[in-house]
C-alpha atoms as a PDB file:
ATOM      1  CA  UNK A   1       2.115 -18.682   0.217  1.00  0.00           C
ATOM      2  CA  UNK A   2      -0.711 -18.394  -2.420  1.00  0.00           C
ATOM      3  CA  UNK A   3      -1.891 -15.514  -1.415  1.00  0.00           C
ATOM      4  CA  UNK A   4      -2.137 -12.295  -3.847  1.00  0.00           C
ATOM      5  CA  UNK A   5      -0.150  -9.597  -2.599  1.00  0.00           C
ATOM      6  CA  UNK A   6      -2.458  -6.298  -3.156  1.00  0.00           C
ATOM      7  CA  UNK A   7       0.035  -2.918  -3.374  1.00  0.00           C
ATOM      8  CA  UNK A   8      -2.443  -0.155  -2.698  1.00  0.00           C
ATOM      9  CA  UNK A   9      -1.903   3.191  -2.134  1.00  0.00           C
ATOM     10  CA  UNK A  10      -4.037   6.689  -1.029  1.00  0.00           C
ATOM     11  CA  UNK A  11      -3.764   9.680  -2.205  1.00  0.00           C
ATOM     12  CA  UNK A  12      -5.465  11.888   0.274  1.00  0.00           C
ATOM     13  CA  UNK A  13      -6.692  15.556   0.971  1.00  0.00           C
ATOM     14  CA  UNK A  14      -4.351  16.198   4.335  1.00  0.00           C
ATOM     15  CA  UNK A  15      -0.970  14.400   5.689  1.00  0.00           C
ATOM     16  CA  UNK A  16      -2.834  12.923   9.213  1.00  0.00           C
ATOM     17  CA  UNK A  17      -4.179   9.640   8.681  1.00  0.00           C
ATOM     18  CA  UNK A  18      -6.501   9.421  11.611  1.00  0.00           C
ATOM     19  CA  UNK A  19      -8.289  12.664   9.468  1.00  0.00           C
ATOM     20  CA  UNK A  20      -7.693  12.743   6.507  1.00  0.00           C
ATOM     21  CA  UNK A  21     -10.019  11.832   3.363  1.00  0.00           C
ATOM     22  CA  UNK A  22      -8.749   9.465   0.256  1.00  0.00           C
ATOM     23  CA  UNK A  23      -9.223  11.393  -2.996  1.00  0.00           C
ATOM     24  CA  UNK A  24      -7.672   8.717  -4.830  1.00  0.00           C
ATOM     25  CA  UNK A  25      -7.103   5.114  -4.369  1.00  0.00           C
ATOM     26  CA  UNK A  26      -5.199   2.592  -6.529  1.00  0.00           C
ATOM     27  CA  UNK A  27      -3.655  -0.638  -6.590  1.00  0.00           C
ATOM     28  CA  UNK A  28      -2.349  -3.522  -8.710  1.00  0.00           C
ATOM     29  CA  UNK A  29      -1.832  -7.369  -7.832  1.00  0.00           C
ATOM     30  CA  UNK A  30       0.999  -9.440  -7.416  1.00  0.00           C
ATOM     31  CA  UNK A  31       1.522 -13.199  -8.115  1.00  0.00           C
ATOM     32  CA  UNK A  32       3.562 -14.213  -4.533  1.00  0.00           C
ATOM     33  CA  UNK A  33       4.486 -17.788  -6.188  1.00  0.00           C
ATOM     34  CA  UNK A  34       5.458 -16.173 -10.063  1.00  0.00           C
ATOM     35  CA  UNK A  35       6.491 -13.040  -8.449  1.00  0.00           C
ATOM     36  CA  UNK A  36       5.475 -10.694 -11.033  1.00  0.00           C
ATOM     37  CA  UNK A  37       2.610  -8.488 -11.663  1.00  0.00           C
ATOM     38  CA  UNK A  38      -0.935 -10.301 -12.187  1.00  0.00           C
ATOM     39  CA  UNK A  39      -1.709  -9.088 -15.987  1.00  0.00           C
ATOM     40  CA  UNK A  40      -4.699  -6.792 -16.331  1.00  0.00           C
ATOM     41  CA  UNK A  41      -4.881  -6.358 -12.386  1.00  0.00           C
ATOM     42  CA  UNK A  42      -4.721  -2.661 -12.171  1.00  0.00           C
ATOM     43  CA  UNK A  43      -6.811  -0.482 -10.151  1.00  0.00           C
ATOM     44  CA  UNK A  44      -8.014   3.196  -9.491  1.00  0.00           C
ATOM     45  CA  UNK A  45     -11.042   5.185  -8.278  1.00  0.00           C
ATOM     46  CA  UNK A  46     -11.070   8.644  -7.785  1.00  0.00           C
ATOM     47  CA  UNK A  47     -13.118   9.547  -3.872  1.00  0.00           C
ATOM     48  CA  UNK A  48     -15.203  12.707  -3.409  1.00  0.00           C
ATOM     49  CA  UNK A  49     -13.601  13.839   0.098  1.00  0.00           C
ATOM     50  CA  UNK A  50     -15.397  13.664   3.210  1.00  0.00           C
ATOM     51  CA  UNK A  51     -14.971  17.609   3.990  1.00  0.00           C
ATOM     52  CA  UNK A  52     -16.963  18.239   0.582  1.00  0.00           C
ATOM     53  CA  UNK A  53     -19.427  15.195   0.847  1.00  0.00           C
ATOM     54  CA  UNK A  54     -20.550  16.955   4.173  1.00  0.00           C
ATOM     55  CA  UNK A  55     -20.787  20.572   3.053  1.00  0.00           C
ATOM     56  CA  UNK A  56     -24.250  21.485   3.473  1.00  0.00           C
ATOM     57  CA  UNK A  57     -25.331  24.401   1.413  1.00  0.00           C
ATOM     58  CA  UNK A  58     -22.367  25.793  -0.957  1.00  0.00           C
ATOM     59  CA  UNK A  59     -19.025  24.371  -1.619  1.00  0.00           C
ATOM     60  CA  UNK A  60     -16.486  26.960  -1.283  1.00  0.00           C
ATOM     61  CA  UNK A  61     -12.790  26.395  -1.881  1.00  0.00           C
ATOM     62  CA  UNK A  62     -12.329  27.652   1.497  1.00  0.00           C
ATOM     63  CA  UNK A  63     -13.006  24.689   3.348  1.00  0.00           C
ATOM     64  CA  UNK A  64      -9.236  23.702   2.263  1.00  0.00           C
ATOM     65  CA  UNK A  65      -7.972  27.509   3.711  1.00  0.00           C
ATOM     66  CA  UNK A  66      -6.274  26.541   6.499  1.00  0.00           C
ATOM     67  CA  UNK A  67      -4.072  24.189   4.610  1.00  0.00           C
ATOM     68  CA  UNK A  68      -2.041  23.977   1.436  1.00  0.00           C
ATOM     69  CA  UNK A  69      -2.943  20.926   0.240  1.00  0.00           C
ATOM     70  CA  UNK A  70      -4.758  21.986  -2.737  1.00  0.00           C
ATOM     71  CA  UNK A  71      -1.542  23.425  -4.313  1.00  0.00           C
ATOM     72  CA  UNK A  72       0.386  20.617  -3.501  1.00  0.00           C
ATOM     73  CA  UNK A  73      -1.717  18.413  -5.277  1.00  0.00           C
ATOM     74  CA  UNK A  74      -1.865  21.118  -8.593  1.00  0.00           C
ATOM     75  CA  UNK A  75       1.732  21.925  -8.517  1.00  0.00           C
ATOM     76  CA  UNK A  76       2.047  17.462  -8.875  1.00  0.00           C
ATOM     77  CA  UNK A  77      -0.862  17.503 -12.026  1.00  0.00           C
ATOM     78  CA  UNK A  78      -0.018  20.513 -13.620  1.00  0.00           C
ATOM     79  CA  UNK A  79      -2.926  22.344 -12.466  1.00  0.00           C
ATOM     80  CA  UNK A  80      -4.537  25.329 -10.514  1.00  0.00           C
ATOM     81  CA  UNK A  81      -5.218  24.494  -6.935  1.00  0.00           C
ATOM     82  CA  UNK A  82      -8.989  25.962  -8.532  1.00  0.00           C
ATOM     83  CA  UNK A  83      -8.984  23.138 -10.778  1.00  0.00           C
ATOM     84  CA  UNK A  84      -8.174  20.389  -8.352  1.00  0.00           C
ATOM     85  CA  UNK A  85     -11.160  21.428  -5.615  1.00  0.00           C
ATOM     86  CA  UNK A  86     -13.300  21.612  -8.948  1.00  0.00           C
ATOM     87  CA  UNK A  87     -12.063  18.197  -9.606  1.00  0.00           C
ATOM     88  CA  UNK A  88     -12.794  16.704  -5.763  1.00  0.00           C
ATOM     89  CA  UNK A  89     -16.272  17.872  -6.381  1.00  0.00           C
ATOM     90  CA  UNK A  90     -16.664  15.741  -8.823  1.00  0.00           C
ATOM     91  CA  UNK A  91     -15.255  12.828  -8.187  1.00  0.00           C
ATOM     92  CA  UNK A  92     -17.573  10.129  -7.371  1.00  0.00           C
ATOM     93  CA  UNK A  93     -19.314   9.290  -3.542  1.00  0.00           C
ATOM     94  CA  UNK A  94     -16.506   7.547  -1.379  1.00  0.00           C
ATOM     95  CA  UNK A  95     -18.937   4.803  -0.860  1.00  0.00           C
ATOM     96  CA  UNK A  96     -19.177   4.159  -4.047  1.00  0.00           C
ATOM     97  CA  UNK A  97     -15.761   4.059  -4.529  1.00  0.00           C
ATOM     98  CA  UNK A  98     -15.117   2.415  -1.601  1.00  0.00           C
ATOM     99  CA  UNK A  99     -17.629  -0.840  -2.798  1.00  0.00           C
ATOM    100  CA  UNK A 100     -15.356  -0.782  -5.812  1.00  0.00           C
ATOM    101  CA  UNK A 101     -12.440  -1.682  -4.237  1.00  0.00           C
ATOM    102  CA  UNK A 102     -14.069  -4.534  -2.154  1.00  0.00           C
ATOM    103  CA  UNK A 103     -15.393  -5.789  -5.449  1.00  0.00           C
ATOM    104  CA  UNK A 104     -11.992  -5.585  -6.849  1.00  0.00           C
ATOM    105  CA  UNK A 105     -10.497  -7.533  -3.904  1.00  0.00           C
ATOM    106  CA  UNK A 106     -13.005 -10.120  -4.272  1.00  0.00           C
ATOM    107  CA  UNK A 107     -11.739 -10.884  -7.272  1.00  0.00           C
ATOM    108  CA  UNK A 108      -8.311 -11.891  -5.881  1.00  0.00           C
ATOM    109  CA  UNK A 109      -9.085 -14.417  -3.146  1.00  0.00           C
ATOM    110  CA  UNK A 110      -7.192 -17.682  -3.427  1.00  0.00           C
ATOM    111  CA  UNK A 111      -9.999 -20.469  -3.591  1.00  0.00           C
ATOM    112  CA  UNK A 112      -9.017 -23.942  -4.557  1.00  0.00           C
ATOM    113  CA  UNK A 113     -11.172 -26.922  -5.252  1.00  0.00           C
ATOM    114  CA  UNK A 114     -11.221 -28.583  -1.938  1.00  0.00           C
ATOM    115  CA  UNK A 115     -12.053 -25.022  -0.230  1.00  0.00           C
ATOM    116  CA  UNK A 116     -14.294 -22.919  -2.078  1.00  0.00           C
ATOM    117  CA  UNK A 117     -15.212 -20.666   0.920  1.00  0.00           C
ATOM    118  CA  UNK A 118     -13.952 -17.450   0.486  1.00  0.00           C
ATOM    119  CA  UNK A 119     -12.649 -15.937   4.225  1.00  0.00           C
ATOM    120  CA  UNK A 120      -9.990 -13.418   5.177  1.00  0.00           C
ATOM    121  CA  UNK A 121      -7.480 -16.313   5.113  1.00  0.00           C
ATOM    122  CA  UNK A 122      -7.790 -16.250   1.511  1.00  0.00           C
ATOM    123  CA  UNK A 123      -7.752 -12.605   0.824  1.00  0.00           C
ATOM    124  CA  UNK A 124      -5.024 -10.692  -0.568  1.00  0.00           C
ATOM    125  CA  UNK A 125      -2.213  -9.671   1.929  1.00  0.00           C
ATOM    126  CA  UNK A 126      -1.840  -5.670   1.829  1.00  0.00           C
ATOM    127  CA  UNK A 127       1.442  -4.084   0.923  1.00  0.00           C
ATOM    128  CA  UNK A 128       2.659  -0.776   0.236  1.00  0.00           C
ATOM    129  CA  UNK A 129       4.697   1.987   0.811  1.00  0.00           C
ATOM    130  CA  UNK A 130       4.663   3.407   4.315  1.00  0.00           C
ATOM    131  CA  UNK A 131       1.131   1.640   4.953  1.00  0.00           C
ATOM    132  CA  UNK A 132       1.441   0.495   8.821  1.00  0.00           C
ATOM    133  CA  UNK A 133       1.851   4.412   9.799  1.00  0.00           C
ATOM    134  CA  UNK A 134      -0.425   5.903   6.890  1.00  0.00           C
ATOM    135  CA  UNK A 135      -2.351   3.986   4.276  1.00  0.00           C
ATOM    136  CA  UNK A 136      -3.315   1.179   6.774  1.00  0.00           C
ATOM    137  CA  UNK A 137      -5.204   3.185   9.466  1.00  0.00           C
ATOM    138  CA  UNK A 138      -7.210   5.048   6.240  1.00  0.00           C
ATOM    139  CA  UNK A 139      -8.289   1.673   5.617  1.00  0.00           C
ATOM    140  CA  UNK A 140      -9.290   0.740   8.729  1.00  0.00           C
ATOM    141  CA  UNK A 141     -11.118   3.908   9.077  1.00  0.00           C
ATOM    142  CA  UNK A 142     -12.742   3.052   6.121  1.00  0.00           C
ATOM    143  CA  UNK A 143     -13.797  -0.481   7.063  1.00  0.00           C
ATOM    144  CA  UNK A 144     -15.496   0.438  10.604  1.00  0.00           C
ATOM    145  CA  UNK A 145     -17.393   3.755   8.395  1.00  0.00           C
ATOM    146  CA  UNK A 146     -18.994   1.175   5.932  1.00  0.00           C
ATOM    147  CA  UNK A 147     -19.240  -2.346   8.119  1.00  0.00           C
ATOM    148  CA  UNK A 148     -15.765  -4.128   7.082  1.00  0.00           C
ATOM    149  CA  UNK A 149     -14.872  -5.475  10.187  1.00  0.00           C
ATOM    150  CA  UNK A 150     -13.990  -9.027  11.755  1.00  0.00           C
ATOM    151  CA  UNK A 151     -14.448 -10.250  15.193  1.00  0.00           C
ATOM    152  CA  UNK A 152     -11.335  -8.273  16.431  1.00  0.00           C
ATOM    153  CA  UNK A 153     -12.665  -4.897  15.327  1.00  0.00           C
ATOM    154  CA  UNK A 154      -9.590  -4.931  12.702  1.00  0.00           C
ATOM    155  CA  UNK A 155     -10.549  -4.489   8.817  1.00  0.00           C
ATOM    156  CA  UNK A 156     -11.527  -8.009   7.196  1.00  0.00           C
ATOM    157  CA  UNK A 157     -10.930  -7.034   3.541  1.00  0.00           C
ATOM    158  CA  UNK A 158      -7.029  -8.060   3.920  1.00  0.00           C
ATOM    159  CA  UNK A 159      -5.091 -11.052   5.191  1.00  0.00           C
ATOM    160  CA  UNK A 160      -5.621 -10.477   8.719  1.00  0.00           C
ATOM    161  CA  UNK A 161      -1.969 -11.432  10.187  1.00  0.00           C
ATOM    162  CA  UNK A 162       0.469 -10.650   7.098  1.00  0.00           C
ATOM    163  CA  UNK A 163       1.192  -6.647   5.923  1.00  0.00           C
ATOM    164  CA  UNK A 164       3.896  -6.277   3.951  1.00  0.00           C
ATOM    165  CA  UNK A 165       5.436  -2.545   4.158  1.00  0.00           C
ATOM    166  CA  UNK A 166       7.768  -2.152   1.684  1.00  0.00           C
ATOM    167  CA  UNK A 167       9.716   1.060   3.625  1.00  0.00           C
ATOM    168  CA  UNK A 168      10.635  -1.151   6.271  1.00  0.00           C
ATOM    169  CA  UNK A 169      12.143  -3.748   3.780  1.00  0.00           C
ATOM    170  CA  UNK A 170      13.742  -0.671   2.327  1.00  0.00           C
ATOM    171  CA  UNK A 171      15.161   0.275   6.152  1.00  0.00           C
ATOM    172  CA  UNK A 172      16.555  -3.271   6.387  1.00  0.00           C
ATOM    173  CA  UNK A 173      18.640  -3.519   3.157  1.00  0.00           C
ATOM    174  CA  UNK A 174      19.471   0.293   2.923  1.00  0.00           C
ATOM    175  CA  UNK A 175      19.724   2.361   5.729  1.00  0.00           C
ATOM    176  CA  UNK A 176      23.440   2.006   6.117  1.00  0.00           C
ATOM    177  CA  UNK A 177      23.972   3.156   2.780  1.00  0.00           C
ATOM    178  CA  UNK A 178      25.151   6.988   3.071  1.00  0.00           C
ATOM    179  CA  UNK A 179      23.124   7.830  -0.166  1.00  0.00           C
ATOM    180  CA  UNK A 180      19.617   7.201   1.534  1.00  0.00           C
ATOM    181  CA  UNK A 181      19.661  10.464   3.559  1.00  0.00           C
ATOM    182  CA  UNK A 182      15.679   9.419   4.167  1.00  0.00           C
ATOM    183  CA  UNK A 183      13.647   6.519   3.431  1.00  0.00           C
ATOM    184  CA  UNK A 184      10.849   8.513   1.509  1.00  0.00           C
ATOM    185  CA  UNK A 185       9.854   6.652  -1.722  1.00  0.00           C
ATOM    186  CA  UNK A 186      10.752   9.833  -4.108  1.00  0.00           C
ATOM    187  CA  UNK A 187      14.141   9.268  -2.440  1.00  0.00           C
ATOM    188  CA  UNK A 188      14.415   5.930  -3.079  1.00  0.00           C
ATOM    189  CA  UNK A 189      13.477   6.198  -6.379  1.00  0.00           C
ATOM    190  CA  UNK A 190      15.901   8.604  -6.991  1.00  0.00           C
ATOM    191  CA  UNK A 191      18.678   5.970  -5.908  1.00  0.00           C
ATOM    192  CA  UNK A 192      17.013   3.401  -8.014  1.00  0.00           C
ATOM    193  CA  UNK A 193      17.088   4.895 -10.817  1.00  0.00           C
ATOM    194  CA  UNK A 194      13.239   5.044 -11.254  1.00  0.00           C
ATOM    195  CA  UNK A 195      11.613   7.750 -13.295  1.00  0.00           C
ATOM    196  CA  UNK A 196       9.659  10.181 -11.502  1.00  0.00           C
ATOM    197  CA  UNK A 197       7.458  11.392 -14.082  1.00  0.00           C
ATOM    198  CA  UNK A 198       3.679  11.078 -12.487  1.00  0.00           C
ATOM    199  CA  UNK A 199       5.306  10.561  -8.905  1.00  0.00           C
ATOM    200  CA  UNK A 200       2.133  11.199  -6.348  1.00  0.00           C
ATOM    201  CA  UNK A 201      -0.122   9.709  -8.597  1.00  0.00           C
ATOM    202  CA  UNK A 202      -1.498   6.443  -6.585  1.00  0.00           C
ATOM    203  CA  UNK A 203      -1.737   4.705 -10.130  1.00  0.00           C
ATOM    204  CA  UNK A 204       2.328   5.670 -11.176  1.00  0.00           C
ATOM    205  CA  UNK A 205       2.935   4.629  -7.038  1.00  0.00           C
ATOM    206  CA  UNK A 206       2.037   1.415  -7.006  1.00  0.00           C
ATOM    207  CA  UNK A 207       3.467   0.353 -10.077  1.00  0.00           C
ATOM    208  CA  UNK A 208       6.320   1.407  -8.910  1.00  0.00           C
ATOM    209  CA  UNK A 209       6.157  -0.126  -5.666  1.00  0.00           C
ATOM    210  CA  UNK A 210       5.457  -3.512  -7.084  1.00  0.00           C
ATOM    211  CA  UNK A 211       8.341  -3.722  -8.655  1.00  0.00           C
ATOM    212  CA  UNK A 212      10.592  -2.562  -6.001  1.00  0.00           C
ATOM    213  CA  UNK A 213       8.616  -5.502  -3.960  1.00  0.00           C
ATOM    214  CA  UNK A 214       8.973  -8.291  -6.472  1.00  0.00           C
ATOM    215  CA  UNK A 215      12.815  -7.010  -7.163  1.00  0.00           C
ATOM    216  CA  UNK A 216      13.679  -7.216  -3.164  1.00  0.00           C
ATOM    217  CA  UNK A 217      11.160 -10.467  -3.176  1.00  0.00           C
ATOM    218  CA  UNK A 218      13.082 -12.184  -5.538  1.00  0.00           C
ATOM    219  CA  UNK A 219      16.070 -11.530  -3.658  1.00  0.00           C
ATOM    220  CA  UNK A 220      15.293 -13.024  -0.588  1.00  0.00           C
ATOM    221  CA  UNK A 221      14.013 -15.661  -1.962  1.00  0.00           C
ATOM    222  CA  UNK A 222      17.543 -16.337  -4.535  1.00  0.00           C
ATOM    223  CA  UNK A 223      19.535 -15.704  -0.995  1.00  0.00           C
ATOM    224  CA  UNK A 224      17.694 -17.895   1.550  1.00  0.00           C
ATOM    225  CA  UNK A 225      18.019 -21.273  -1.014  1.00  0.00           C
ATOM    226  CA  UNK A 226      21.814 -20.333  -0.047  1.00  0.00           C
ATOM    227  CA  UNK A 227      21.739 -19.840   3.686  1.00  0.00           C
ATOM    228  CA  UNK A 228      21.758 -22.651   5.979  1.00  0.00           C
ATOM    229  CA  UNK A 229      18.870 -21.589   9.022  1.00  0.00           C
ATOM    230  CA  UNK A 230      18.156 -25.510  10.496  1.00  0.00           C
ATOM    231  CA  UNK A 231      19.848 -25.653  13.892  1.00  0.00           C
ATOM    232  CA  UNK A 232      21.545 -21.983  13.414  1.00  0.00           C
ATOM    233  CA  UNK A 233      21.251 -20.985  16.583  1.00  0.00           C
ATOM    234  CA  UNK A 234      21.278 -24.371  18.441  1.00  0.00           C
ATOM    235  CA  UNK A 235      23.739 -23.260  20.964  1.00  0.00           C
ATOM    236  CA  UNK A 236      25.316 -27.350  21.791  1.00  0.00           C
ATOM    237  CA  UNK A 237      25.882 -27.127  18.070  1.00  0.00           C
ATOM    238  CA  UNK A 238      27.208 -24.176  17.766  1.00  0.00           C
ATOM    239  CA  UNK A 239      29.698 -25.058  20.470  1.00  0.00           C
ATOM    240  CA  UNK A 240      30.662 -27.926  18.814  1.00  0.00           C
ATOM    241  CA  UNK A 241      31.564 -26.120  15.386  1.00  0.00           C
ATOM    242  CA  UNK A 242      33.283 -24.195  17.122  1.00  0.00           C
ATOM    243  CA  UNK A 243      36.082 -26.804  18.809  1.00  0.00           C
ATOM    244  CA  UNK A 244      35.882 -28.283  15.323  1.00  0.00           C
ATOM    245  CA  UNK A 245      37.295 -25.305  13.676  1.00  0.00           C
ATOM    246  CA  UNK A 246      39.845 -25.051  16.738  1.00  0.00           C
END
């Protein structure tokens, strides 16, 4: 229960996780005891994409033609799809960028005095928006590219046995509601109430997504001090509540 909860998310230069490159990656730190953000935890490096990283020879803008990705992610900043290739190019190696994140993570292992070992038992447990289908398998890409794996070929810079995704939270609470016509975080933050200003920006995501965590967090945990679970479904006792109330 000590564990940091890291929110993370990608922002990346195609929809297909099992392809696609990060461009961006951010992420900010939650205190899973305090439930509320870790001050000063904030995180964000910009990735030079793998397509352009690659290139050999000249860097043409046409290595994004068969896709429109480039306008998406100008018509989001404000910009010309021109300026956002010229941007990619110059954002820095991903392994450089990648090393920073590690080094960031490091940071937020839970050590304590009798256990000063740091392991992927005490590493933050991932969370995000969506990450089991998208953000997760980026990362695990990531991890066997540059030598971050454990003994089960899985990514050892997490917890490895807790992911918290916060869409599927989202499914459990809200699906029902007529209002969610999809689970997709711009639509939930429309029913929230949450500005959208900077929306698709990892940095404005994950603050965003933290506190829609810690909100639904501090929920469950206000609810289950109310909700008797011992011996619920104890089936002799059960039956004998039952003649009780009879």
């Amino acid at each position: 229960m000590n564990n940091k909860i890291c929110v993370f998310d990608f922002e990346t230069d195609g929809s297909d996780p099992n392809i696609c490159s990060p461009v961006q990656l951010s992420a900010v730190m939650i205190d899973s005891n305090r439930l509320e953000i870790i001050k000063d935890s904030e995180f964000n490096v910009y990735l030079k994409p793998d397509k352009i990283e690659s290139c050999k020879g000249s860097i043409d803008i046409s290595l994004y033609g068969d896709s429109d990705i480039l306008e998406w992610h100008g018509k989001i900043k404000g910009i010309s799809k021109e300026q956002v290739f010229e941007n990619w190019q110059n954002y820095p190696e991903q392994k450089h960028g990648w090393q920073q994140f590690l080094n960031y993570l490091e940071n937020y292992h839970v050590v304590s005095s009798n256990k000063k070992q740091k392991n992927q038992f005490t590493a933050p447990k991932a969370s995000g928006y969506n990450i089991i289908r998208f953000d997760m398998k980026i990362i695990n890409r990531l991890s066997e590219k540059y030598g971050n794996l454990n003994k089960e070929n899985n990514t050892n810079i997490f917890h490895p046995r807790d992911q918290i995704d916060i869409m599927n939270i989202v499914w459990l609470w809200l699906s029902d509601i007529p209002e969610m016509k999809s689970l997709s975080l711009d639509n939930l933050r429309n029913y929230l109430g949450i500005d959208k200003t900077n929306a698709h920006d990892a940095i404005k995501d994950v603050q965003d997504c933290a506190d829609i965590l810690i909100r639904f967090l501090r929920l469950h945990k206000k609810l289950s001090q109310k909700i008797k679970f011992k011996n619920a479904l104890d089936r002799k006792s059960t039956r004998l509540n039952s003649s009780h109330r009879t």
